[in-house]
C-alpha atoms as a PDB file:
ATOM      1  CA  UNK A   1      91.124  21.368 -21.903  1.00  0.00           C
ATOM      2  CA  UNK A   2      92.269  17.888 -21.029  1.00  0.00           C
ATOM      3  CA  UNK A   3      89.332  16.618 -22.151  1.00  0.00           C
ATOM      4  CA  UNK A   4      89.232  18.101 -25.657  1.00  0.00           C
ATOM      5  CA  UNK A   5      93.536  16.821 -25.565  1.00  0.00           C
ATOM      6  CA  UNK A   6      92.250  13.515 -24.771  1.00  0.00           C
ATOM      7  CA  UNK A   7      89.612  13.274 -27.656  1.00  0.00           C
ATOM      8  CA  UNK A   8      92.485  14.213 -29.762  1.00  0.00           C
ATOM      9  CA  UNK A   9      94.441  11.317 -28.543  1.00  0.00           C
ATOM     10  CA  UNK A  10      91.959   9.357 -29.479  1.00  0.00           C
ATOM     11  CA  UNK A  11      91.321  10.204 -32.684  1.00  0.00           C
ATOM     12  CA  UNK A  12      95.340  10.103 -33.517  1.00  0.00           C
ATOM     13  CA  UNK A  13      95.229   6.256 -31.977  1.00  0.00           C
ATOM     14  CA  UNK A  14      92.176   4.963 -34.166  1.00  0.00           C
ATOM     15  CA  UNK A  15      94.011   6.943 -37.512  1.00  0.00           C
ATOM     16  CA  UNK A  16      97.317   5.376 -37.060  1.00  0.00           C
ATOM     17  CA  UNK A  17      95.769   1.914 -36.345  1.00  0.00           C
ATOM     18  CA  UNK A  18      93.647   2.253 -39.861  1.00  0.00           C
ATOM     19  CA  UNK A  19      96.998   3.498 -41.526  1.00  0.00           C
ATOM     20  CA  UNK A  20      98.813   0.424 -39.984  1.00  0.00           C
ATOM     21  CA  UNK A  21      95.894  -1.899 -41.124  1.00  0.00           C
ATOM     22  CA  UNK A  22      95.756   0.032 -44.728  1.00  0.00           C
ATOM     23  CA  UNK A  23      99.606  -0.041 -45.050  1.00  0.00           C
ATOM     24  CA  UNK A  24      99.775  -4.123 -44.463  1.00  0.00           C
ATOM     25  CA  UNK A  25      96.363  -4.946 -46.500  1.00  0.00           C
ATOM     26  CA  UNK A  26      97.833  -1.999 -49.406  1.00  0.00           C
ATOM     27  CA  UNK A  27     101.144  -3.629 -49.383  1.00  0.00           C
ATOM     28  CA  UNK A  28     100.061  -7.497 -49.628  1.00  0.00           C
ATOM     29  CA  UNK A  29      97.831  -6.710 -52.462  1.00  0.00           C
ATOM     30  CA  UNK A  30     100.159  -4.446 -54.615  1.00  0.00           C
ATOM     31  CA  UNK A  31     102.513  -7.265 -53.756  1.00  0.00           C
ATOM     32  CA  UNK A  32     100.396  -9.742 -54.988  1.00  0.00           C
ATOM     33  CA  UNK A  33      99.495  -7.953 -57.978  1.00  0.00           C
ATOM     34  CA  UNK A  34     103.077  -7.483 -59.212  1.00  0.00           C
ATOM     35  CA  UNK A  35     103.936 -10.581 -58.572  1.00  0.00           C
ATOM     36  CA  UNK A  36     100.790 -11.740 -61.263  1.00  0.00           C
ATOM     37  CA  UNK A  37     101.548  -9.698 -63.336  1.00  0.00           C
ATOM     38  CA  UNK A  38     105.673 -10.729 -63.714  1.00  0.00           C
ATOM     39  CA  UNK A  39     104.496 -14.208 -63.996  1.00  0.00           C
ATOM     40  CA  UNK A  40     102.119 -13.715 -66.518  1.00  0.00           C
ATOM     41  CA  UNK A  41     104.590 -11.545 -68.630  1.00  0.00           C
ATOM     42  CA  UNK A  42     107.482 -14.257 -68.433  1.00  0.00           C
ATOM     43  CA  UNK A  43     105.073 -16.879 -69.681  1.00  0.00           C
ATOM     44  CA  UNK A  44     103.723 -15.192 -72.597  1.00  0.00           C
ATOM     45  CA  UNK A  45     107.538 -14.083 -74.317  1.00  0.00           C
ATOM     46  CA  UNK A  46     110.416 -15.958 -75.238  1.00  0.00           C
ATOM     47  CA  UNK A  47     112.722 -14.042 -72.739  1.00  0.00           C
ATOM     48  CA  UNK A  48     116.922 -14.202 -73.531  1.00  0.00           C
ATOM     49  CA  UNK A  49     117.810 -11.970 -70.604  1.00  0.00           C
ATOM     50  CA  UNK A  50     116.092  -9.456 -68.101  1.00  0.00           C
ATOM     51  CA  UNK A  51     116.555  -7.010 -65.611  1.00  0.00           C
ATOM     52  CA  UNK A  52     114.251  -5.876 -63.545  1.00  0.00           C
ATOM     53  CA  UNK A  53     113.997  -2.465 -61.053  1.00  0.00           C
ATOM     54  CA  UNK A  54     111.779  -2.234 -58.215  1.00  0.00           C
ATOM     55  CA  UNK A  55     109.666   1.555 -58.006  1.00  0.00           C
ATOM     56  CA  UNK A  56     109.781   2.082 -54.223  1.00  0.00           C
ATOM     57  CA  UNK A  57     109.302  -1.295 -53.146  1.00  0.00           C
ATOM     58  CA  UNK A  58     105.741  -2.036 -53.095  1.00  0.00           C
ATOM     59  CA  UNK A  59     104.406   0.532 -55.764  1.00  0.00           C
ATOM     60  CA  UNK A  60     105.889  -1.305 -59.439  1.00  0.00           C
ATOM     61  CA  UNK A  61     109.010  -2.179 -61.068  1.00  0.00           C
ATOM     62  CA  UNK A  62     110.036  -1.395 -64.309  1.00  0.00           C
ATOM     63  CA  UNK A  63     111.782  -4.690 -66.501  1.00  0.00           C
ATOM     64  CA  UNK A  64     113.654  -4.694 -69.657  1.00  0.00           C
ATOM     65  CA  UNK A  65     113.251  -7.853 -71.479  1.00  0.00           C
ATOM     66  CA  UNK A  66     115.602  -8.789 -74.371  1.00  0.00           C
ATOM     67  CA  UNK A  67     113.116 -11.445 -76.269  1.00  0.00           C
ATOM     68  CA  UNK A  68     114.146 -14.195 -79.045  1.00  0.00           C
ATOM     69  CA  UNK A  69     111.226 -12.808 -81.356  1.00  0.00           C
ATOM     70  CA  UNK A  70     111.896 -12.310 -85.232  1.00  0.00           C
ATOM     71  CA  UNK A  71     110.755  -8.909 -85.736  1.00  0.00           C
ATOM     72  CA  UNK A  72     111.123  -7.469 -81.882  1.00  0.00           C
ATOM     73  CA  UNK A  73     114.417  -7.062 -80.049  1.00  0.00           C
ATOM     74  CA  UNK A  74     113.519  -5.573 -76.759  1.00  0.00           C
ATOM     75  CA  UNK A  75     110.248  -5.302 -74.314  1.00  0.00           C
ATOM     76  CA  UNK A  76     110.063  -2.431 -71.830  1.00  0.00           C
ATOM     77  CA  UNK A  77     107.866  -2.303 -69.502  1.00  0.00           C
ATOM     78  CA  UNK A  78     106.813   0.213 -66.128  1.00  0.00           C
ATOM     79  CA  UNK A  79     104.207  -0.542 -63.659  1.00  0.00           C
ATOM     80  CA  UNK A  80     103.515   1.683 -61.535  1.00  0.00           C
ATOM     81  CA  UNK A  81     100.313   1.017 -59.117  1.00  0.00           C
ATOM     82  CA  UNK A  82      98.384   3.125 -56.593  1.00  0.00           C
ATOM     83  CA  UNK A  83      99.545   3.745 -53.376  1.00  0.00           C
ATOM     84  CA  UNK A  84      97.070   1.090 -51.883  1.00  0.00           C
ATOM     85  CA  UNK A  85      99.834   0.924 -49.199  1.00  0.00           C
ATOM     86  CA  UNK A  86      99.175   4.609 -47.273  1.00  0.00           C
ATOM     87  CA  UNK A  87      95.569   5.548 -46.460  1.00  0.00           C
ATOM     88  CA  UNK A  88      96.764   9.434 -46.446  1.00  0.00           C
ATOM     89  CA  UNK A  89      98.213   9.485 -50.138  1.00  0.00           C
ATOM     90  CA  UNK A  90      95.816   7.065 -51.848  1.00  0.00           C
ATOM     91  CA  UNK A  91      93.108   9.420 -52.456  1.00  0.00           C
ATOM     92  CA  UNK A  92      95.817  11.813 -54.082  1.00  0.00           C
ATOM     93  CA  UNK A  93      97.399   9.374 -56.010  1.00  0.00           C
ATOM     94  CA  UNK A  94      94.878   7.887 -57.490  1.00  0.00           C
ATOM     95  CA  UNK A  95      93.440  11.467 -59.731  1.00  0.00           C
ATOM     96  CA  UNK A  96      97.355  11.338 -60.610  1.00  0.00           C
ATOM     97  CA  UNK A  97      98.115   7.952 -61.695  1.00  0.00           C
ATOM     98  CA  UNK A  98      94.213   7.330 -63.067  1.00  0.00           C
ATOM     99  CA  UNK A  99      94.686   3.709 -61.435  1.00  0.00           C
ATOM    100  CA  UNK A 100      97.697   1.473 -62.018  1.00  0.00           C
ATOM    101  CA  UNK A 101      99.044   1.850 -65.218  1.00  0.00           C
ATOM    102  CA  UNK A 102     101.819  -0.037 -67.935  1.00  0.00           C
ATOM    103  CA  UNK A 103     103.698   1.792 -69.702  1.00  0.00           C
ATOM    104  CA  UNK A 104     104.841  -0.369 -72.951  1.00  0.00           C
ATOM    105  CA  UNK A 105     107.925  -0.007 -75.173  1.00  0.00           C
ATOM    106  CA  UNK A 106     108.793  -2.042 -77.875  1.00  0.00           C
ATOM    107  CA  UNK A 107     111.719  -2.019 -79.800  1.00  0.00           C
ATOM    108  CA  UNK A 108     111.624  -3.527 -83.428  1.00  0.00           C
ATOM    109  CA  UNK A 109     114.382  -4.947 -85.615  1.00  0.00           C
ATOM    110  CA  UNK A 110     112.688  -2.713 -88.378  1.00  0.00           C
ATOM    111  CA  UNK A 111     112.331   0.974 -88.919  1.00  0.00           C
ATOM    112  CA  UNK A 112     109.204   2.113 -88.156  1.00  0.00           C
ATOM    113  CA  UNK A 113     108.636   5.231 -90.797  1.00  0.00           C
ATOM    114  CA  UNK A 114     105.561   6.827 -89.140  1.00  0.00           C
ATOM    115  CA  UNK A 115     104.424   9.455 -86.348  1.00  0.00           C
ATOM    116  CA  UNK A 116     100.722   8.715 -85.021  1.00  0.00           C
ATOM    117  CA  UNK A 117      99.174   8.809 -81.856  1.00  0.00           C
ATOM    118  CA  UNK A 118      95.924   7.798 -80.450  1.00  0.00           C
ATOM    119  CA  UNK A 119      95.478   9.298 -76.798  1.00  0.00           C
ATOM    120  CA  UNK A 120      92.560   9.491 -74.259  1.00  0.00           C
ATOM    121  CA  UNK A 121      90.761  12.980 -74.585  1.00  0.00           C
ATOM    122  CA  UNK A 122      91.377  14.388 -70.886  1.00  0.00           C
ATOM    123  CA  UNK A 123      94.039  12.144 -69.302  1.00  0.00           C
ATOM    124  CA  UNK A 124      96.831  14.491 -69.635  1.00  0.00           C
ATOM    125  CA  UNK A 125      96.410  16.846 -66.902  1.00  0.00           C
ATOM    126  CA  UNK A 126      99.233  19.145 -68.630  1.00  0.00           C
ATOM    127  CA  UNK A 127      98.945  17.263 -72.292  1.00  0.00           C
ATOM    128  CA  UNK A 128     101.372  14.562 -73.569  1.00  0.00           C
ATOM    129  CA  UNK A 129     104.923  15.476 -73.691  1.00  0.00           C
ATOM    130  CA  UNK A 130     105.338  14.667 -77.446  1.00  0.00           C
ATOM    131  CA  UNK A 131     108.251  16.290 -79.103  1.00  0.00           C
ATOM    132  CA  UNK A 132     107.080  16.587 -82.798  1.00  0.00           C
ATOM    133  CA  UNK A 133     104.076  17.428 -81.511  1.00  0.00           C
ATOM    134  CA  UNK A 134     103.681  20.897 -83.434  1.00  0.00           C
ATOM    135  CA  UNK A 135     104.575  18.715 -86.765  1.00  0.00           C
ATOM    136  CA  UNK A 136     101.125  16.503 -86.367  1.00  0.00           C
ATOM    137  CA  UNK A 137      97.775  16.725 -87.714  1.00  0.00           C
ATOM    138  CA  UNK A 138      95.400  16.194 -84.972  1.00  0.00           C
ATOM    139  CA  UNK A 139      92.023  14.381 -85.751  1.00  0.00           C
ATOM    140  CA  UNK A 140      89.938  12.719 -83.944  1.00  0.00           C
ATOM    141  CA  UNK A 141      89.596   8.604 -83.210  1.00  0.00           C
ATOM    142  CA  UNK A 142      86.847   6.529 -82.201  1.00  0.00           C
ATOM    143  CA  UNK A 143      86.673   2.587 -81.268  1.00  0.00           C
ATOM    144  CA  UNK A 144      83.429   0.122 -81.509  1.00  0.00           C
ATOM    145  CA  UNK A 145      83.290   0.080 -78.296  1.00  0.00           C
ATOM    146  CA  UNK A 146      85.163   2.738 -76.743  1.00  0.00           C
ATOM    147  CA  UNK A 147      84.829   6.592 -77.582  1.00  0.00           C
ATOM    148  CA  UNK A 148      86.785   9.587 -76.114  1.00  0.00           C
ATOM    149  CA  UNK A 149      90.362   9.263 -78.434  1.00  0.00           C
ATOM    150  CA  UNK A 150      91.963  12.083 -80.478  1.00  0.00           C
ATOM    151  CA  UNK A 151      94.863  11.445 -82.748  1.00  0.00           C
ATOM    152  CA  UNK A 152      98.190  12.788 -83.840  1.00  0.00           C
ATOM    153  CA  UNK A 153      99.775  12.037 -86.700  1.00  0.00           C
ATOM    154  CA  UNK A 154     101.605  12.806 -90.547  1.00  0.00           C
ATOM    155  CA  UNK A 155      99.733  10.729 -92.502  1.00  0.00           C
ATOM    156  CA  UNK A 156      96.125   9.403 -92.016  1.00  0.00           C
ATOM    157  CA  UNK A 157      96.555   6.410 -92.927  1.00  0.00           C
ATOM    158  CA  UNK A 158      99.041   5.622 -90.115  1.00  0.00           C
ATOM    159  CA  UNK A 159      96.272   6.235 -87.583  1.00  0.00           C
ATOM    160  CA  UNK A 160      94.304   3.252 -89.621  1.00  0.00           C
ATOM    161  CA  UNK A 161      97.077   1.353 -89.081  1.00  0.00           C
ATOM    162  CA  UNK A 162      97.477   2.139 -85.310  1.00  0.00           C
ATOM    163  CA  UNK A 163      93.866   1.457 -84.825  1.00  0.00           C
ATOM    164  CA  UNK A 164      93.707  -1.903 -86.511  1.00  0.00           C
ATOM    165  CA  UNK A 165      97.031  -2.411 -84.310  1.00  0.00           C
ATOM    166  CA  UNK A 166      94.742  -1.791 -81.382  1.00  0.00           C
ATOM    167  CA  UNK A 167      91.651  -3.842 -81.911  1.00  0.00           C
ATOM    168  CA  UNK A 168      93.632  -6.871 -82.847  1.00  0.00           C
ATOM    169  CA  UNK A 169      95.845  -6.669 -79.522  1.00  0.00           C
ATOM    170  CA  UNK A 170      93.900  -5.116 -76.718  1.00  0.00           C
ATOM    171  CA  UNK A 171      90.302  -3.713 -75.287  1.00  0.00           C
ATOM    172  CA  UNK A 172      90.711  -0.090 -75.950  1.00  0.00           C
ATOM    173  CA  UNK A 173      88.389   1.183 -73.121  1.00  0.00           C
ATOM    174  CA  UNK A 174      91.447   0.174 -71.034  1.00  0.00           C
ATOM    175  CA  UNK A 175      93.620   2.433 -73.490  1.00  0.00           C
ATOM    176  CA  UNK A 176      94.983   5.366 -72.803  1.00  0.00           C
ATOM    177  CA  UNK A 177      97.858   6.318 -75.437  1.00  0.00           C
ATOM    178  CA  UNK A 178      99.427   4.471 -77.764  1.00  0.00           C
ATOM    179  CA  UNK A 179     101.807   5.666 -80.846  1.00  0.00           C
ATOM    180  CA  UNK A 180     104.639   4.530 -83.688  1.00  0.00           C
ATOM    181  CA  UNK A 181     107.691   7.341 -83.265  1.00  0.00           C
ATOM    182  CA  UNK A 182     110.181   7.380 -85.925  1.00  0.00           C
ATOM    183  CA  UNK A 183     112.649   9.352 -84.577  1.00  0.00           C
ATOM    184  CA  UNK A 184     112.751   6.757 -81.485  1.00  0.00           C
ATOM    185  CA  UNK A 185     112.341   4.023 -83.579  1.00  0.00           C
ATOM    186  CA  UNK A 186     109.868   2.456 -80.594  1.00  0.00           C
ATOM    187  CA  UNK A 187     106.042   1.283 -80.376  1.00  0.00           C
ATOM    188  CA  UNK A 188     105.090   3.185 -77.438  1.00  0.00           C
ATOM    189  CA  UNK A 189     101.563   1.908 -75.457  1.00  0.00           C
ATOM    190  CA  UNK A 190     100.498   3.066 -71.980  1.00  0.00           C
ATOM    191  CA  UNK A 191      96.956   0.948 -70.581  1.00  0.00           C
ATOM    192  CA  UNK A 192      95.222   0.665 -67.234  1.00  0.00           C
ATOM    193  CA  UNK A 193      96.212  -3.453 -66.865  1.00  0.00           C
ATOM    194  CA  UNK A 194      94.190  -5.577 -66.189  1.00  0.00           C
ATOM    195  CA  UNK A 195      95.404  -8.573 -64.283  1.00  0.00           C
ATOM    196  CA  UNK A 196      93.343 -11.171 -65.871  1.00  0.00           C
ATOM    197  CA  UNK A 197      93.826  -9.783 -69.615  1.00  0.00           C
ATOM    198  CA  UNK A 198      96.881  -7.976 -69.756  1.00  0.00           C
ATOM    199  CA  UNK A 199      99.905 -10.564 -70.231  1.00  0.00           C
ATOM    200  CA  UNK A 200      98.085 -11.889 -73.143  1.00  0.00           C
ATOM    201  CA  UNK A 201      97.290  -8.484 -74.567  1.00  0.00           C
ATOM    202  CA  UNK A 202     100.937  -7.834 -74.409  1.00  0.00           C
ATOM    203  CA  UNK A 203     101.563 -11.022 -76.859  1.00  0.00           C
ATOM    204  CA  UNK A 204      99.635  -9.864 -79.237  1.00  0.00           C
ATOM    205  CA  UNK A 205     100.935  -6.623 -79.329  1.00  0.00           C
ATOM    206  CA  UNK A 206     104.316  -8.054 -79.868  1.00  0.00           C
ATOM    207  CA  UNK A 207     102.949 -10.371 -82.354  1.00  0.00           C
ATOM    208  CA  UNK A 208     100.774  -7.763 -84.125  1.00  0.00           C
ATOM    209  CA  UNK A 209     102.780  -4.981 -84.373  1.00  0.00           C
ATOM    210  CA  UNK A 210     105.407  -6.249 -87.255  1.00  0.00           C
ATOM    211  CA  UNK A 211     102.052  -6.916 -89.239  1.00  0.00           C
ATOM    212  CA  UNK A 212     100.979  -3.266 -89.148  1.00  0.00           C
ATOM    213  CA  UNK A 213     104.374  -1.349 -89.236  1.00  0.00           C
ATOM    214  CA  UNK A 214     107.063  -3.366 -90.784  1.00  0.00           C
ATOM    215  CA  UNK A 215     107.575  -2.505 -94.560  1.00  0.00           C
ATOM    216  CA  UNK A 216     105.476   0.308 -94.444  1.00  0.00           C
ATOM    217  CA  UNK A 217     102.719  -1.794 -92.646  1.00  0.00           C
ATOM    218  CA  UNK A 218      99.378  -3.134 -94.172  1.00  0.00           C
ATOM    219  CA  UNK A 219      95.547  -2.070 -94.421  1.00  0.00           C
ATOM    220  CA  UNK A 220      93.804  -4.893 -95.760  1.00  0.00           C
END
């Protein structure tokens, strides 16, 4: 018996030294990524004022960014990345969150007169929480270079718009919903970032949306 109680022992020492070596090594790098990825956000908009909100201390923050742009008022953004930090809840978090993710709001000067959504077949576990939901036509979107998208919207030619919007901004394989509310009055964008790609890709989202959605928006 004390030999089985001591094997035990054992194996409780060498876990909590991994989960002490996975917390420090989980924390520096979600540290480290956050602090990349605030950097690279500040640098690519014309910021007036911002307030920021750290998510649990090492796993995001969420920022609201009031920007000097002509045709966008406000940035909001949420970051929320995997819990590299604890050894235990990393492999549950991670077919939760799907990776780290950005959620994206922007808030335009102008109305925006459409409902559309493009969205990630499968990466709902429960479905999108989308209010006018039952007041869509769903279809069915498809990228160059990326394939897997349905779509939700009033008027066809909204999802044309929202995929132009798209190509011209970001890589879609790294999309996983993006949509124009009316009722909100907000471009709404959730992506897996990419460190490298992503503070860029959020310029020209800010930059490229007024082209496809203000004053009814454009095609050609």
């Amino acid at each position: 018996m004390s030999g089985i109680s001591g094997d035990w022992v054992m194996v409780l020492v060498v876990l909590a030294g991994v989960a002490t070596l996975q917390f420090y090594q989980g924390r520096r790098l979600n540290i480290a990524l956050i602090k990349h990825y605030v950097h690279g956000f500040e640098s690519v908009l014309t910021i007036r004022d911002q307030l920021y909100t750290w998510i649990g201390g090492y796993s995001g923050f969420k920022v609201g960014y009031d920007v000097d742009e002509k045709s966008i008022k406000k940035v909001e953004l949420t970051l929320t990345c995997l819990s590299r930090q604890s050894i235990f809840w990393l492999p549950i978090s991670y077919p939760v969150k799907r990776g780290d993710r950005l959620f994206i709001v922007l808030r335009p000067t102008f109305k925006v007169r459409a409902d559309a959504h493009i969205i990630r077949n499968f990466y709902y576990l429960f479905g999108p929480n989308i209010t006018e939901r039952k007041e869509l036509t769903k279809g069915r979107t498809e990228f160059e270079d990326a394939k897997g998208f349905y779509s939700l919207y009033k008027q066809e030619g909204d999802i044309d718009r929202l995929k132009r919007l798209v190509e011209a901004s970001m890589d879609p394989k790294r999309l996983r919903h993006i949509a124009v509310v009316k009722e909100t009055n907000v471009l709404f964008c959730l992506i897996k970032p990419d460190p490298m790609k992503t503070p860029e890709e959020l310029k020209r989202l800010v930059e490229n949306f007024p082209k496809y959605f203000s004053n009814g928006g454009m095609l050609d």
